[in-house]
N, C-alpha and C. Protein backbone atom coordinates (compact mmCIF):
# COMPACT_ATOMS: atom_id res chain seq x y z
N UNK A 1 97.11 77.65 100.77
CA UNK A 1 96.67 79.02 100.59
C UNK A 1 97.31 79.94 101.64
N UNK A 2 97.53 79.32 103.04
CA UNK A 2 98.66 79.99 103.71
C UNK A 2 99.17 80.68 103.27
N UNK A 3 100.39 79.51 103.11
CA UNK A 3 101.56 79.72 102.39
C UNK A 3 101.51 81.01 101.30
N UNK A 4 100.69 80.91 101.09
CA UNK A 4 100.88 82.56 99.83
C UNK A 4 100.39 83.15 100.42
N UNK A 5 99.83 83.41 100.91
CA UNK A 5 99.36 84.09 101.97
C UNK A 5 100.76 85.03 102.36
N UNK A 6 101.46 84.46 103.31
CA UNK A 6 102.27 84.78 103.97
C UNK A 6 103.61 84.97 103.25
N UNK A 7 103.46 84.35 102.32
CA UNK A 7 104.76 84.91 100.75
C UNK A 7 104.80 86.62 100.61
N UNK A 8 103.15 86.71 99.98
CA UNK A 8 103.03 87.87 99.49
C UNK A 8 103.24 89.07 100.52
N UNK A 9 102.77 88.50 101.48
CA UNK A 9 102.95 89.61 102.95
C UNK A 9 104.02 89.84 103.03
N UNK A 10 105.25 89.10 103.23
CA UNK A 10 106.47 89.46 103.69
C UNK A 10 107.32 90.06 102.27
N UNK A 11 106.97 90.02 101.06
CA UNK A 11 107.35 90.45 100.20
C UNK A 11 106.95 91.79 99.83
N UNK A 12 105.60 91.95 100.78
CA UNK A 12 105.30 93.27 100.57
C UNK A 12 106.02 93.76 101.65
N UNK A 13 106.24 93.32 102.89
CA UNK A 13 107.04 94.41 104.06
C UNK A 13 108.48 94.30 103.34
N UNK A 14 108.88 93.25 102.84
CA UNK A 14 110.13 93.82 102.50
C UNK A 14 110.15 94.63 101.45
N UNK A 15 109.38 95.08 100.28
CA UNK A 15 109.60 95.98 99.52
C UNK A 15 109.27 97.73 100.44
N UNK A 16 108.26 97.62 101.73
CA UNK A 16 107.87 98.59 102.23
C UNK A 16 109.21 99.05 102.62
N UNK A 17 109.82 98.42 103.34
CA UNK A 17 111.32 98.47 103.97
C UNK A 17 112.12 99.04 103.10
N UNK A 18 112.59 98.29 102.33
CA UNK A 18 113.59 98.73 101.00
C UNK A 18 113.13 100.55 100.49
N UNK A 19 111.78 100.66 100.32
CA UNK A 19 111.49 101.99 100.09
C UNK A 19 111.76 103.08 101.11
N UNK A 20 111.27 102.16 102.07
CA UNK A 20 111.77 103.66 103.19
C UNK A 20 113.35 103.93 103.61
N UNK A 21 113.87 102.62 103.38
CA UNK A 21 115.65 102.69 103.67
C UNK A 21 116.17 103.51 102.64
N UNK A 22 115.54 103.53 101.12
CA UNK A 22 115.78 104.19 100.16
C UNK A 22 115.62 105.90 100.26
N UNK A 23 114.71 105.68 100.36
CA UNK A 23 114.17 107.64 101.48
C UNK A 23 115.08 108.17 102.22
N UNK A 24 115.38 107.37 103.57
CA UNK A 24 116.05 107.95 104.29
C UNK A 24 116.91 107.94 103.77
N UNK A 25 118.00 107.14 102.98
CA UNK A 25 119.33 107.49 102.90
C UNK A 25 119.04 108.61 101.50
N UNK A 26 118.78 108.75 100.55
CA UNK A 26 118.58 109.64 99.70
C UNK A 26 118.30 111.59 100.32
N UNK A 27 117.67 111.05 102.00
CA UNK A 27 117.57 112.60 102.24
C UNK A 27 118.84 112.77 103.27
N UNK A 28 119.65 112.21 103.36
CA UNK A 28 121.69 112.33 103.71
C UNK A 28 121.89 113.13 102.68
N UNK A 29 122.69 113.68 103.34
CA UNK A 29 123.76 114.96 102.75
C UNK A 29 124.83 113.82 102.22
N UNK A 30 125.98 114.26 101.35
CA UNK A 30 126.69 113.49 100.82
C UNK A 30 127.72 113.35 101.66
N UNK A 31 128.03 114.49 102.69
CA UNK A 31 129.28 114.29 103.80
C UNK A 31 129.00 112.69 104.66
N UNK A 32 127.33 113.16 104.90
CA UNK A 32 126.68 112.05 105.94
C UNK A 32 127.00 110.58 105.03
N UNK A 33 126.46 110.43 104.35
CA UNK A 33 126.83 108.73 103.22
C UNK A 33 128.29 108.50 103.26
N UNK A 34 129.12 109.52 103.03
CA UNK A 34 130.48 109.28 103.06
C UNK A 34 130.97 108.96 104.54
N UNK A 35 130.44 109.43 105.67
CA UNK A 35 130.67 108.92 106.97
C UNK A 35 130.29 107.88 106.87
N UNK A 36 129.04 106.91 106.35
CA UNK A 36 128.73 105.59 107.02
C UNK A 36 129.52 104.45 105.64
N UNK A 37 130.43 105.40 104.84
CA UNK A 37 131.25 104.84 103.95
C UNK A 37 130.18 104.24 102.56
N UNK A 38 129.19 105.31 101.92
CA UNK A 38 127.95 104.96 101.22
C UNK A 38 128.27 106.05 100.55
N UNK A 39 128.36 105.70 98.94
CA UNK A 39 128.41 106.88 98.05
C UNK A 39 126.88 107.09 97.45
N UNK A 40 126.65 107.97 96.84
CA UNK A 40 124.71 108.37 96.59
C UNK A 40 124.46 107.53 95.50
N UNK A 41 125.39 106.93 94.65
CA UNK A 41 125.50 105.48 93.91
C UNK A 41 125.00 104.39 94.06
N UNK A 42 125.22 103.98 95.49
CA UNK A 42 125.01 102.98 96.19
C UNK A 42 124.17 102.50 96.79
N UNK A 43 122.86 104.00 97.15
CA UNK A 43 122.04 104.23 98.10
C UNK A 43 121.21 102.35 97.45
N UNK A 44 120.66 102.14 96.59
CA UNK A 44 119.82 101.28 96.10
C UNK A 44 120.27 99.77 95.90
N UNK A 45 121.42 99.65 96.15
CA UNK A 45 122.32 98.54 96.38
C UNK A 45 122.14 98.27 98.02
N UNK A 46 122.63 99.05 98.41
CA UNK A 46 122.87 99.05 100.17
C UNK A 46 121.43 98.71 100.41
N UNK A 47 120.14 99.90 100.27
CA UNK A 47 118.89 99.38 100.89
C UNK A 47 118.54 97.80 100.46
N UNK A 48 118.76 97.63 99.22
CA UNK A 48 118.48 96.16 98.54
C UNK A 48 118.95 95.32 99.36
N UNK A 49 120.22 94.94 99.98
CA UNK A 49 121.19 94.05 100.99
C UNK A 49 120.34 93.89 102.01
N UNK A 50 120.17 95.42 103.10
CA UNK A 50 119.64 95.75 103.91
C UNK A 50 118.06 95.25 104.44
N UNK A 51 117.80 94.81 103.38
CA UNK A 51 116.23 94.16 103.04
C UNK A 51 116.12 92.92 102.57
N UNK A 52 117.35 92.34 102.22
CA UNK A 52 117.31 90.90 101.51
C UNK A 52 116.96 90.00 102.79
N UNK A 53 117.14 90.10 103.93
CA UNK A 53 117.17 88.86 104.68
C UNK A 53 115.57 88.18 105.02
C-alpha cells in the first residue's frame, strides 16, 4: 500500500511540475524561447522531457 502510495504522489508532483514549466514558458515572449533555442511549438514537448525524470 506504500508503494502506491508513493506512485501516485510523485506522479502527481510530476504532473504539478510539468504544469507550471508549461506556464512559465508559455508567458516568454517569442524572442525569449528563441534565445533558449524553444519555438512556442515545443513549449509541451520540452516541459514533458523536463519532467520525465
Amino acid at each position: 500500500m506504500l508503494f502506491l502510495y508513493h506512485f501516485v504522489a510523485e506522479r502527481l508532483r510530476r504532473w504539478v511540475q510539468y504544469r507550471l514549466t508549461v506556464r512559465e514558458l508559455s508567458q516568454l515572449t517569442d524572442r525569449d524561447l528563441n534565445d533558449l533555442g524553444i519555438n512556442r511549438t515545443e513549449i509541451y514537448r520540452v516541459a514533458k522531457a523536463a519532467t520525465a525524470h
